[in-house]
PDB file of N, CA and C in Angstrom:
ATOM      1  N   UNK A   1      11.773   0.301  10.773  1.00  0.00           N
ATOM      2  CA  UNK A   1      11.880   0.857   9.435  1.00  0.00           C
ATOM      3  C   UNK A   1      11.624  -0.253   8.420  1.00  0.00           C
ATOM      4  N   UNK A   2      10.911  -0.228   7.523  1.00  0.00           N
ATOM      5  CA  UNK A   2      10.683  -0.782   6.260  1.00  0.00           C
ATOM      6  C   UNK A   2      11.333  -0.622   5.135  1.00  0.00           C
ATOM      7  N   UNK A   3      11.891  -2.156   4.815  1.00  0.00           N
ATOM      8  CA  UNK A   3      12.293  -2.192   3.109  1.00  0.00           C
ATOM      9  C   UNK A   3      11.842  -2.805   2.713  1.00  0.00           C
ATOM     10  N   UNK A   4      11.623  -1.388   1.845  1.00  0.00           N
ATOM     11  CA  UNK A   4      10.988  -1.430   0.325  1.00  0.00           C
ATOM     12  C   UNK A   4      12.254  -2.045  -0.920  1.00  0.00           C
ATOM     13  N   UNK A   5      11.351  -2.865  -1.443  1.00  0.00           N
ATOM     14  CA  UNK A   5      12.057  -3.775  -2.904  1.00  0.00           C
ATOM     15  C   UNK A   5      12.114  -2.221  -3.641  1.00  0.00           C
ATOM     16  N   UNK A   6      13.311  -1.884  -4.404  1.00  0.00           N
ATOM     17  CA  UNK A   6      13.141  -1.081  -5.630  1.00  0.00           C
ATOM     18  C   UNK A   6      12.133  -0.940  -6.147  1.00  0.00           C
ATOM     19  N   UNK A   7      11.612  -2.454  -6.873  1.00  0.00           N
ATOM     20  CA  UNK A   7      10.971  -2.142  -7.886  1.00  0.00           C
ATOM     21  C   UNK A   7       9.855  -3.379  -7.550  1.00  0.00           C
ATOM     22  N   UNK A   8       8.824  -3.515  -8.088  1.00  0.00           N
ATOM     23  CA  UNK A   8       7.985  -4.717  -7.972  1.00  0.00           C
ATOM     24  C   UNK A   8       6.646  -3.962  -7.401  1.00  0.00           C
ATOM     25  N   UNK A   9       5.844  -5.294  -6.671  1.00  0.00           N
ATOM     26  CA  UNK A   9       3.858  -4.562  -6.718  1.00  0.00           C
ATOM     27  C   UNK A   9       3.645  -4.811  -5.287  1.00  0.00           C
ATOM     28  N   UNK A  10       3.086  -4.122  -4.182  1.00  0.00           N
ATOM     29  CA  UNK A  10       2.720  -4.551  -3.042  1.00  0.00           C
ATOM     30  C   UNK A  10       1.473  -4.548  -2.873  1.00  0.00           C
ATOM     31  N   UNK A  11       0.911  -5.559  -1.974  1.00  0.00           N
ATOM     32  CA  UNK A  11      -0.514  -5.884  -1.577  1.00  0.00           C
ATOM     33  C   UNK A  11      -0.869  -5.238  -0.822  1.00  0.00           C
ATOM     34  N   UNK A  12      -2.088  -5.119  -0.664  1.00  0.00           N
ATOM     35  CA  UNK A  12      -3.049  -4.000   0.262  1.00  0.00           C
ATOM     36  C   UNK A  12      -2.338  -4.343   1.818  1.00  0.00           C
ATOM     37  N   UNK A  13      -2.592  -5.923   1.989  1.00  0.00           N
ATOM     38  CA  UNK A  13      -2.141  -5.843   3.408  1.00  0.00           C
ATOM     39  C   UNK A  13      -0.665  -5.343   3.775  1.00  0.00           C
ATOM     40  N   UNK A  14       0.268  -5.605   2.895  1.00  0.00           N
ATOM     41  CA  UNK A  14       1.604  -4.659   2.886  1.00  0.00           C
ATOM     42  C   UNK A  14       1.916  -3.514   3.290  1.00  0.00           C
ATOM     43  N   UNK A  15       0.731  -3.253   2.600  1.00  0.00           N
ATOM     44  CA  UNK A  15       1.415  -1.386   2.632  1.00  0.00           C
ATOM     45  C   UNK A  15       0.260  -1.057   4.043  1.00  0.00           C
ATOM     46  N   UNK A  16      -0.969  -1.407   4.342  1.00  0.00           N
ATOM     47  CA  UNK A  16      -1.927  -0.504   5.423  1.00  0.00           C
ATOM     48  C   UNK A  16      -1.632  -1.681   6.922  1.00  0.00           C
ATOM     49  N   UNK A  17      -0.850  -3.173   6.495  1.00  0.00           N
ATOM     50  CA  UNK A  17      -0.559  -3.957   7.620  1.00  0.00           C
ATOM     51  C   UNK A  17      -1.474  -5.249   7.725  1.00  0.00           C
ATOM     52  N   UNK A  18      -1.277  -6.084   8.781  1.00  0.00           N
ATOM     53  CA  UNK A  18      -2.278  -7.470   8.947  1.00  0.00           C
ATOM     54  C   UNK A  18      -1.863  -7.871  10.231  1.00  0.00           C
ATOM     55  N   UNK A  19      -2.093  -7.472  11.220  1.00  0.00           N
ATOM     56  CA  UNK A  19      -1.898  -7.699  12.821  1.00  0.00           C
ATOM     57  C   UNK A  19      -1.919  -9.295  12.874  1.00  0.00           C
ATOM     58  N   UNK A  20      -3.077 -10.497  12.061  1.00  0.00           N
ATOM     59  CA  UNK A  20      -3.979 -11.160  12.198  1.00  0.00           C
ATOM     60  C   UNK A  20      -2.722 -12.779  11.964  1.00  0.00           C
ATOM     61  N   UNK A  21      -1.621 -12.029  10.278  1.00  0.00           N
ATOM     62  CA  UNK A  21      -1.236 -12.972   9.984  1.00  0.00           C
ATOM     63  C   UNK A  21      -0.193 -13.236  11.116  1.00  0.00           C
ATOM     64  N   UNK A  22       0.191 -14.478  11.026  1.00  0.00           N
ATOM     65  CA  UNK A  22       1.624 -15.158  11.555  1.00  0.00           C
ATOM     66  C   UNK A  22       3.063 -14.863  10.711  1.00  0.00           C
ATOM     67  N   UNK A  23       3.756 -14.056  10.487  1.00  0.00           N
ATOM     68  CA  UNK A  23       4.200 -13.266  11.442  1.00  0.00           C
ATOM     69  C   UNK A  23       3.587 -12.153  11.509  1.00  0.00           C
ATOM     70  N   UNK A  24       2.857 -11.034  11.840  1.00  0.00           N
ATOM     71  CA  UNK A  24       1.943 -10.255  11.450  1.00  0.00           C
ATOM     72  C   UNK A  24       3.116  -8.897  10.466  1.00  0.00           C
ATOM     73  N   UNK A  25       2.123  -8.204   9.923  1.00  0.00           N
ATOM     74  CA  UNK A  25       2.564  -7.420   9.105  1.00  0.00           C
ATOM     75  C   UNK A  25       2.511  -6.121   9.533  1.00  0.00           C
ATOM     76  N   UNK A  26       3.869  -5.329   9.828  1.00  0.00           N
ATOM     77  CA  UNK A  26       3.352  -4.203   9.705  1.00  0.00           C
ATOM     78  C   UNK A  26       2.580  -3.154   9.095  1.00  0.00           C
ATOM     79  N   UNK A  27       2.211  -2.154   9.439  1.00  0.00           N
ATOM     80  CA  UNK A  27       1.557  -0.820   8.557  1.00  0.00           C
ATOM     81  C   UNK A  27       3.233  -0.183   7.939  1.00  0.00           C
ATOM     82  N   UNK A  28       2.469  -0.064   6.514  1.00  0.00           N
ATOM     83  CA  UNK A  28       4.117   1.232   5.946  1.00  0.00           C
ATOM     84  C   UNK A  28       2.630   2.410   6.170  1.00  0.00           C
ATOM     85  N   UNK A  29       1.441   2.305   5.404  1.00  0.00           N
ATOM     86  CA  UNK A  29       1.284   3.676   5.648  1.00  0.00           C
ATOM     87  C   UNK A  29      -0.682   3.497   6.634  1.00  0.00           C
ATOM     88  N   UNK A  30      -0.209   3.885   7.867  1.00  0.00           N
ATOM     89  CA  UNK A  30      -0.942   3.136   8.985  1.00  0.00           C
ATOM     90  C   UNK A  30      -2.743   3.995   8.794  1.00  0.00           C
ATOM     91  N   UNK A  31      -3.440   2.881   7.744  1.00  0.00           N
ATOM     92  CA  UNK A  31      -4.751   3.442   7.726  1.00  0.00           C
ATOM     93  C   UNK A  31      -5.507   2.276   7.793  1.00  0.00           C
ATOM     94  N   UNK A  32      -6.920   2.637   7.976  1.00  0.00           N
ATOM     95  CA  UNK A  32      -7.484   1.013   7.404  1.00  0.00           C
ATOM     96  C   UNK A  32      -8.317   0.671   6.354  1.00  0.00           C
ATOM     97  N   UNK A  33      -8.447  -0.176   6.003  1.00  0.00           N
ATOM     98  CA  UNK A  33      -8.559  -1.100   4.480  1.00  0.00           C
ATOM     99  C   UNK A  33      -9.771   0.339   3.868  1.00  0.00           C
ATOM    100  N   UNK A  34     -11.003   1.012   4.799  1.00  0.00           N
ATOM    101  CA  UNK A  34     -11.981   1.638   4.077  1.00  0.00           C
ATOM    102  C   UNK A  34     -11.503   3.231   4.380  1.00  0.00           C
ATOM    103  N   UNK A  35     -10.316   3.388   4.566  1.00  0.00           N
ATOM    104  CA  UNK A  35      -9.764   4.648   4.588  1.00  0.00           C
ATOM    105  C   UNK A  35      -9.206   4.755   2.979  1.00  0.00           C
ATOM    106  N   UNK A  36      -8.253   3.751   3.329  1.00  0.00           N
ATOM    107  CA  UNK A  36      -7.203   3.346   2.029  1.00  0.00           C
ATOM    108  C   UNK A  36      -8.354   3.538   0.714  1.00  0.00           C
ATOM    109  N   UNK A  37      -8.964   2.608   1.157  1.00  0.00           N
ATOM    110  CA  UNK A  37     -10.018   2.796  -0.609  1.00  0.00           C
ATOM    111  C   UNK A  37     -10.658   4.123  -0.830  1.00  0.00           C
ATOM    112  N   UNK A  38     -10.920   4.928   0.204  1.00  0.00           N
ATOM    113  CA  UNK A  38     -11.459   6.423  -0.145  1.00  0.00           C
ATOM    114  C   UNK A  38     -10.210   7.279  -0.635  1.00  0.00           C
ATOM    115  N   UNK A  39      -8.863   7.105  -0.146  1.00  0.00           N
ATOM    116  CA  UNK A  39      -8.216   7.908  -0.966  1.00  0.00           C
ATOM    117  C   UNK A  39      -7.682   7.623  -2.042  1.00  0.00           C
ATOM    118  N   UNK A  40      -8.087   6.523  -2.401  1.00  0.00           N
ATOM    119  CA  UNK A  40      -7.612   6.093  -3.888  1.00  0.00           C
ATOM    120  C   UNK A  40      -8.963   6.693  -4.411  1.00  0.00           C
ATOM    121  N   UNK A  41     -10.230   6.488  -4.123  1.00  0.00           N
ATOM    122  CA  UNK A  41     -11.258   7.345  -5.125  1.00  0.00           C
ATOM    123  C   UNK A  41     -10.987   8.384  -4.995  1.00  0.00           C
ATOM    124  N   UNK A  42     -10.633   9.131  -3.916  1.00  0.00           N
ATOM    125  CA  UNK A  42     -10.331  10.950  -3.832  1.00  0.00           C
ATOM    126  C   UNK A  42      -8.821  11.259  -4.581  1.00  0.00           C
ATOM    127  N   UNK A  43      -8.032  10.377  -4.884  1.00  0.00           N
ATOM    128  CA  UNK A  43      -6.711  10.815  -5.370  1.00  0.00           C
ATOM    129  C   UNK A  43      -5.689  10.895  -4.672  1.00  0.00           C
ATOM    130  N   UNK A  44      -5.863  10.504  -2.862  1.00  0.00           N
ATOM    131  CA  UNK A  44      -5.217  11.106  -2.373  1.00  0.00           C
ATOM    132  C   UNK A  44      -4.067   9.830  -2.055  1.00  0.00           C
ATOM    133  N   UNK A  45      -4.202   8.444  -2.415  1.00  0.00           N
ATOM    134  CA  UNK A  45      -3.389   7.466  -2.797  1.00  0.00           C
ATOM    135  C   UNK A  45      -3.030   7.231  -3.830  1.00  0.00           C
ATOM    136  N   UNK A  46      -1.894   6.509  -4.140  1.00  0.00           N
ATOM    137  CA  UNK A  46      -2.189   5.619  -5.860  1.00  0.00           C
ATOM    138  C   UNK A  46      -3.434   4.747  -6.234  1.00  0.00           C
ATOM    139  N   UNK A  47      -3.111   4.881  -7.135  1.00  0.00           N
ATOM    140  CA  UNK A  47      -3.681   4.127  -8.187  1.00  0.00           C
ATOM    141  C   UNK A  47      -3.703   2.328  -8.365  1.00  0.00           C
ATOM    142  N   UNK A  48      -4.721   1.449  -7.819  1.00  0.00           N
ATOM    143  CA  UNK A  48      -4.000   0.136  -7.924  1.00  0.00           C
ATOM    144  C   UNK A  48      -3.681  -0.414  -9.340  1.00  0.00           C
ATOM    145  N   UNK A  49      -3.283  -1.390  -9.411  1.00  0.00           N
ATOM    146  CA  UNK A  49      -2.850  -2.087 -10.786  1.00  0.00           C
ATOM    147  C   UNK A  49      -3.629  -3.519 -10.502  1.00  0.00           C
ATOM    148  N   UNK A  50      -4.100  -3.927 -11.527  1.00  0.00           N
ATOM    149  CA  UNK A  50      -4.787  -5.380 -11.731  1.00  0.00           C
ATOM    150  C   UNK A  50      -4.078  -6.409 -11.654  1.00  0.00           C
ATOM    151  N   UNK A  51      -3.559  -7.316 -11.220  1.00  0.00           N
ATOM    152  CA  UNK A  51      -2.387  -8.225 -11.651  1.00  0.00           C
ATOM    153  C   UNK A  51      -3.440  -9.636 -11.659  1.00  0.00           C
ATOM    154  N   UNK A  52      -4.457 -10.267 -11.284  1.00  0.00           N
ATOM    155  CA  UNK A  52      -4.846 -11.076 -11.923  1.00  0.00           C
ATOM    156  C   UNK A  52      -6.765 -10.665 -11.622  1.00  0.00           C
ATOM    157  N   UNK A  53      -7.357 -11.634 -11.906  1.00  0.00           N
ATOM    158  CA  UNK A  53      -9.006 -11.645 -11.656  1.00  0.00           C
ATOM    159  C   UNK A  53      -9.437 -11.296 -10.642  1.00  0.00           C
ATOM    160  N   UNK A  54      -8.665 -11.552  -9.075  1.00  0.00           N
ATOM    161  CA  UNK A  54      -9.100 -11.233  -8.249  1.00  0.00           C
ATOM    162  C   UNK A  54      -8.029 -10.737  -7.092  1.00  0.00           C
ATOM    163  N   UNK A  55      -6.772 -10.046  -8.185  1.00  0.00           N
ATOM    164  CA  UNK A  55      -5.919  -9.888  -7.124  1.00  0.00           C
ATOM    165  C   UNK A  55      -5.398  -8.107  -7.701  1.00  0.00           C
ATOM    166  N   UNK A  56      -5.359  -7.357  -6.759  1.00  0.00           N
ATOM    167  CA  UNK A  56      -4.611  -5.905  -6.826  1.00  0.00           C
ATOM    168  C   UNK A  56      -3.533  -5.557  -6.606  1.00  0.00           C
ATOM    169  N   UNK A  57      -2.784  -4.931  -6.735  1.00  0.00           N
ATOM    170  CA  UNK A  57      -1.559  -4.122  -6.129  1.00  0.00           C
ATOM    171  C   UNK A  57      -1.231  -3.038  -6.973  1.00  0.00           C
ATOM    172  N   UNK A  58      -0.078  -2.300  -5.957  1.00  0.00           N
ATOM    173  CA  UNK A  58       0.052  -0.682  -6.301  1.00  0.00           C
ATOM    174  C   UNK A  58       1.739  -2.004  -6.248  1.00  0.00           C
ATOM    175  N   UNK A  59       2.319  -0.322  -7.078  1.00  0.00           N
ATOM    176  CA  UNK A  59       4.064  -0.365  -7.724  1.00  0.00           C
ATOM    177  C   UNK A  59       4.385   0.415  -6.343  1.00  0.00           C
ATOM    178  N   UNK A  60       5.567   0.242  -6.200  1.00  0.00           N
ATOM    179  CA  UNK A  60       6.213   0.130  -5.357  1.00  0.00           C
ATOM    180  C   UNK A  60       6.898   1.244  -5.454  1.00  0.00           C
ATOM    181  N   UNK A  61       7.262   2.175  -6.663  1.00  0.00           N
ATOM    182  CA  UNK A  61       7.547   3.628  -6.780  1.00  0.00           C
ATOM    183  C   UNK A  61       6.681   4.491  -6.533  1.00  0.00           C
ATOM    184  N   UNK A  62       5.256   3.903  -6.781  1.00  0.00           N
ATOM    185  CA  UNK A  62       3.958   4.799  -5.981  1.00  0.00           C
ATOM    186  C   UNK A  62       4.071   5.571  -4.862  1.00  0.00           C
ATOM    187  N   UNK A  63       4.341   3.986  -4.034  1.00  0.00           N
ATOM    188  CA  UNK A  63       4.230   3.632  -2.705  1.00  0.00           C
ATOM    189  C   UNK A  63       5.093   4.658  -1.886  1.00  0.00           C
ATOM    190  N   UNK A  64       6.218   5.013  -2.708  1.00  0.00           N
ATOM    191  CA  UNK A  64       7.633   5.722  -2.319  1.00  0.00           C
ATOM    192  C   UNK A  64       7.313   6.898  -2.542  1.00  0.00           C
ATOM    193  N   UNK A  65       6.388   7.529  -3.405  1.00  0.00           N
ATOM    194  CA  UNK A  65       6.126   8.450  -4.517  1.00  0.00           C
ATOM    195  C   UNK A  65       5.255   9.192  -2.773  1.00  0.00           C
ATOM    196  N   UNK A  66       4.447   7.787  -2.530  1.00  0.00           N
ATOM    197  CA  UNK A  66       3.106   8.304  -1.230  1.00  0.00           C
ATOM    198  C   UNK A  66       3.807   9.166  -0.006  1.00  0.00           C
ATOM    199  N   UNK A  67       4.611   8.066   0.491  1.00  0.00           N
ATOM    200  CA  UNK A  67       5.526   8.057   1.688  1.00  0.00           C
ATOM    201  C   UNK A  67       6.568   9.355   1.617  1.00  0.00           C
ATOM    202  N   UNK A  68       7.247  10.095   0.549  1.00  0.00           N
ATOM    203  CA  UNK A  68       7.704  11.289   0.304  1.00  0.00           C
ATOM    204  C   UNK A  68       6.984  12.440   0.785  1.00  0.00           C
ATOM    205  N   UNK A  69       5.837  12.527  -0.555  1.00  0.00           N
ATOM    206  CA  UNK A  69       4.435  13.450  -0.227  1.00  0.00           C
ATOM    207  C   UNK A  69       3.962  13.499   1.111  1.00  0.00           C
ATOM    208  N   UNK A  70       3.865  12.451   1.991  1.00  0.00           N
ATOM    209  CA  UNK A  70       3.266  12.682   3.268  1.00  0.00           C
ATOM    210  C   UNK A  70       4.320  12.891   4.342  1.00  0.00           C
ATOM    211  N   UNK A  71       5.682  12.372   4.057  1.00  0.00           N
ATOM    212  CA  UNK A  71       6.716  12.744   5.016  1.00  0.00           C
ATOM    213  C   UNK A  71       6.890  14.645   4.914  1.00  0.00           C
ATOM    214  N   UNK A  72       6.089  15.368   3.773  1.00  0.00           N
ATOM    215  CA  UNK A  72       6.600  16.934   3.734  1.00  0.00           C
ATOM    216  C   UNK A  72       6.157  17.388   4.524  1.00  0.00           C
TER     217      UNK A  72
END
């Protein structure tokens, strides 16, 4: 089971996983990186947020917002 911070921004590899890193990361919502980006163009993810020039993340109430919707 995964905890989730209240409040704050998670990174792509966070939320879909990173087998690769040391300690590796789980999946919260188990797709991969060119799945994830089609349902953010189709709607069917959130929305990312910009946080610098070359860095993304989604809010973390999204994320909760996702994980609800797909647990119905």
């Amino acid at each position: 089971m995964h905890r989730l911070p209240e409040v704050g921004y998670l990174r792509l590899s966070q939320i879909i996983g990173d087998p690769n890193q040391q300690p590796p990361i789980p999946a919260i919502i188990p797709v991969g990186k060119s799945t994830w980006w089609q349902g953010v163009r189709d709607g069917r993810f959130p929305k990312p947020i910009k946080i610098g020039a070359r860095a993304t993340a989604w809010r973390v109430e999204d994320i909760r917002a996702l994980i609800d919707r797909l647990g119905r």
